[in-house]
Protein backbone atom coordinates (compact mmCIF):
# COMPACT_ATOMS: atom_id res chain seq x y z
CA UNK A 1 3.05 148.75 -59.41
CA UNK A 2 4.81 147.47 -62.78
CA UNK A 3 5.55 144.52 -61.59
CA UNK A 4 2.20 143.93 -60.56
CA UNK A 5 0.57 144.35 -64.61
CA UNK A 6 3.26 141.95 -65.15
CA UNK A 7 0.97 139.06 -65.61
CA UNK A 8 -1.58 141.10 -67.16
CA UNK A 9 0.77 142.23 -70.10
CA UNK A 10 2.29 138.68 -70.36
CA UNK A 11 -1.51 137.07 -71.25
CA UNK A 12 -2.73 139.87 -73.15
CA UNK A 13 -5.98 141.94 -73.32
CA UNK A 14 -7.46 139.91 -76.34
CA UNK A 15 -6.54 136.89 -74.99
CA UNK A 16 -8.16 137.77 -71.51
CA UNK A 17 -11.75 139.62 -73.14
CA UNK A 18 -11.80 135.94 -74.93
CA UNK A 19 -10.95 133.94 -71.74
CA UNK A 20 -13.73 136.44 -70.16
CA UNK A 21 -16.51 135.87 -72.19
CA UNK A 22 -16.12 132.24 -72.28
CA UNK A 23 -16.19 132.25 -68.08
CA UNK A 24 -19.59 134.15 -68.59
CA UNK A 25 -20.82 132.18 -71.23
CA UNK A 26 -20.18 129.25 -68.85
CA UNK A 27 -21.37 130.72 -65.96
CA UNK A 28 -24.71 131.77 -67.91
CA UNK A 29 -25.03 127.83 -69.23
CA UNK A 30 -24.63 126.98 -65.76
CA UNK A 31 -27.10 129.25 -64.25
CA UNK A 32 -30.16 128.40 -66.50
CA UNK A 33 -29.41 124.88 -65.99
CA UNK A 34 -28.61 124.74 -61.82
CA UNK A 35 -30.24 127.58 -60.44
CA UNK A 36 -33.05 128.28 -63.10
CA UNK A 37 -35.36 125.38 -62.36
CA UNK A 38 -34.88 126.96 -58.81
CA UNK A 39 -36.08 130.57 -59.59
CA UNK A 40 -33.04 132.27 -60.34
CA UNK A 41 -33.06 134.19 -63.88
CA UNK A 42 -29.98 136.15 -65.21
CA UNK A 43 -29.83 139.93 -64.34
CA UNK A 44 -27.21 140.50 -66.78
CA UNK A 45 -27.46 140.49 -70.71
CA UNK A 46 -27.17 137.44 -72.89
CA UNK A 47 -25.34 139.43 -75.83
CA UNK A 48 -21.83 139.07 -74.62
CA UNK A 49 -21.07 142.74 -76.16
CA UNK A 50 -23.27 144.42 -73.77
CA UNK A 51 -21.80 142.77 -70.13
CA UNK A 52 -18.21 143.14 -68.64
CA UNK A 53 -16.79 140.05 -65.79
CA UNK A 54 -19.53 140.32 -63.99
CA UNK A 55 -22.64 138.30 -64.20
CA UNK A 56 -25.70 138.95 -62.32
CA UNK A 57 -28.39 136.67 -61.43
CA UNK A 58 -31.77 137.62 -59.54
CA UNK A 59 -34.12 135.46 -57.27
CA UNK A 60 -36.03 137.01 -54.81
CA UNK A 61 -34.27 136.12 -51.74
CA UNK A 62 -31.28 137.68 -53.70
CA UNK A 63 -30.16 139.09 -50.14
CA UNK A 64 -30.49 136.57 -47.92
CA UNK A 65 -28.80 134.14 -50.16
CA UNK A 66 -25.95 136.04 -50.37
CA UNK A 67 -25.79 136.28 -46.58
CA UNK A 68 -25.58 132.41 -46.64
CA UNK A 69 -22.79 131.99 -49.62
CA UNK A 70 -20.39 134.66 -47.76
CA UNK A 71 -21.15 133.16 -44.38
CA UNK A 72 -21.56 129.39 -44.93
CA UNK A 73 -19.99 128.40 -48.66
CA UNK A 74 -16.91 131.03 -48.56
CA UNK A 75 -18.34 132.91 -51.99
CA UNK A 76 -18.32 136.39 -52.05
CA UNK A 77 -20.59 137.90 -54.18
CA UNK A 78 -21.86 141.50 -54.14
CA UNK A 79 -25.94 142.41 -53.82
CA UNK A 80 -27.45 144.75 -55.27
CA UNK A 81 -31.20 145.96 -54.89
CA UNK A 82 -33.52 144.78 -55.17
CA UNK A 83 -32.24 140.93 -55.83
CA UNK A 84 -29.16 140.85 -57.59
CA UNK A 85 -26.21 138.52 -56.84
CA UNK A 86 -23.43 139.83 -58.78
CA UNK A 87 -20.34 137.68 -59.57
CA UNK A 88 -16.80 138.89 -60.70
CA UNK A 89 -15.30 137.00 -62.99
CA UNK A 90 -11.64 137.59 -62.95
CA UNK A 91 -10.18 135.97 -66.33
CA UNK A 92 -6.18 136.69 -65.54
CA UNK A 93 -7.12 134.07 -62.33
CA UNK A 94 -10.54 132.42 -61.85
CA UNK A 95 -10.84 129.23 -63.75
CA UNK A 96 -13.48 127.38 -65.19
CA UNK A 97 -13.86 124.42 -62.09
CA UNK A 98 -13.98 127.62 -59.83
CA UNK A 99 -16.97 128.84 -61.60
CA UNK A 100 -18.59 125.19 -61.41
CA UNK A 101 -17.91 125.32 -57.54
CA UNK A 102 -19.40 128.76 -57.11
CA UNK A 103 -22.45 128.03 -59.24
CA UNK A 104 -23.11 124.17 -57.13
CA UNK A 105 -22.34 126.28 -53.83
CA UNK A 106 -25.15 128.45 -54.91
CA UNK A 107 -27.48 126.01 -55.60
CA UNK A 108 -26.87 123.70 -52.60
CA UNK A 109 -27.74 127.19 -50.43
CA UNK A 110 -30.92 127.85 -52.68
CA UNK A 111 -31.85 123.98 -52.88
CA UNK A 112 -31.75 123.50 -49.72
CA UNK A 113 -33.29 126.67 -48.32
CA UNK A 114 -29.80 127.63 -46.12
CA UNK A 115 -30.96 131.38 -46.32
CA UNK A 116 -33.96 130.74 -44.38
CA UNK A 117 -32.20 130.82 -41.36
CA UNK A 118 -30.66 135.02 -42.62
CA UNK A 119 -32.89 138.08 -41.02
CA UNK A 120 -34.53 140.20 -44.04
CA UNK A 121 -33.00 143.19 -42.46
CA UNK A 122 -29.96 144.31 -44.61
CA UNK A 123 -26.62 144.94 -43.73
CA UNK A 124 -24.89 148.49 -43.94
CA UNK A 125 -22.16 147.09 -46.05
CA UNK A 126 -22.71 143.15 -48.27
C-alpha cells in the first residue's frame, strides 16, 4: 500500500489540486465549445472552489449516450439521474490530449446520433 502513494507523495497535493483544476477548466472550455452547440450544458459548477475531478455535463439523452461512449468509443463515464454524464478527472495520470479525445469521442456519438440505436430502459449497474 506505501508503495502505491508513492507517486502521489512524489507530485504533491498542491501541485495535483492545480494540475486538477486546470483539466476541468479545460474540459469545461471544451464542453461549451464541442458539445454545447449540441445541447449539452455543464452539470457541475463553474467556480472551481465548489467542484472536485469530476465534471458533469447534462443533455437529455444523458443515458443513452453513455451507453454508446462505454460500448462504442471505450469512455467510461458514470450516469447519474436524470441526465448526467459524469467524468473523473484523475490529475496524478489523465492528461490534457486524453481529455481532448474524450470530449471529440463524445461529440462524434452526440453529432452523429450513435445513441439512437441504445433502448431507454436503464441498466441495473452504468
Amino acid at each position: 500500500m506505501e508503495a502505491a502513494l508513492d507517486p502521489l507523495l512524489e507530485a504533491g497535493l498542491d501541485r495535483l489540486r492545480v494540475k486538477s483544476l486546470l483539466l476541468s477548466e479545460y474540459l469545461i472550455y471544451l464542453s461549451d465549445t464541442l458539445l454545447g452547440p449540441l445541447g449539452c450544458r455543464l452539470g457541475s459548477p463553474r467556480i472551481p472552489e465548489r467542484r472536485g475531478s469530476h465534471i458533469s455535463l447534462r443533455h437529455p439523452e444523458g443515458y443513452r449516450i453513455n451507453r454508446a461512449l462505454i460500448e462504442e468509443m471505450n469512455v467510461l463515464p458514470d450516469f447519474r439521474e436524470p441526465d448526467n454524464l459524469r467524468l473523473g478527472l484523475t490529475p496524478l495520470y489523465t492528461s490534457f490530449s486524453e481529455v481532448w479525445e474524450g470530449v471529440d469521442r463524445i461529440r462524434q456519438v452526440v453529432a452523429d446520433k450513435r445513441f439512437e440505436k441504445y433502448p431507454f430502459q436503464r441498466l441495473t449497474v452504468t
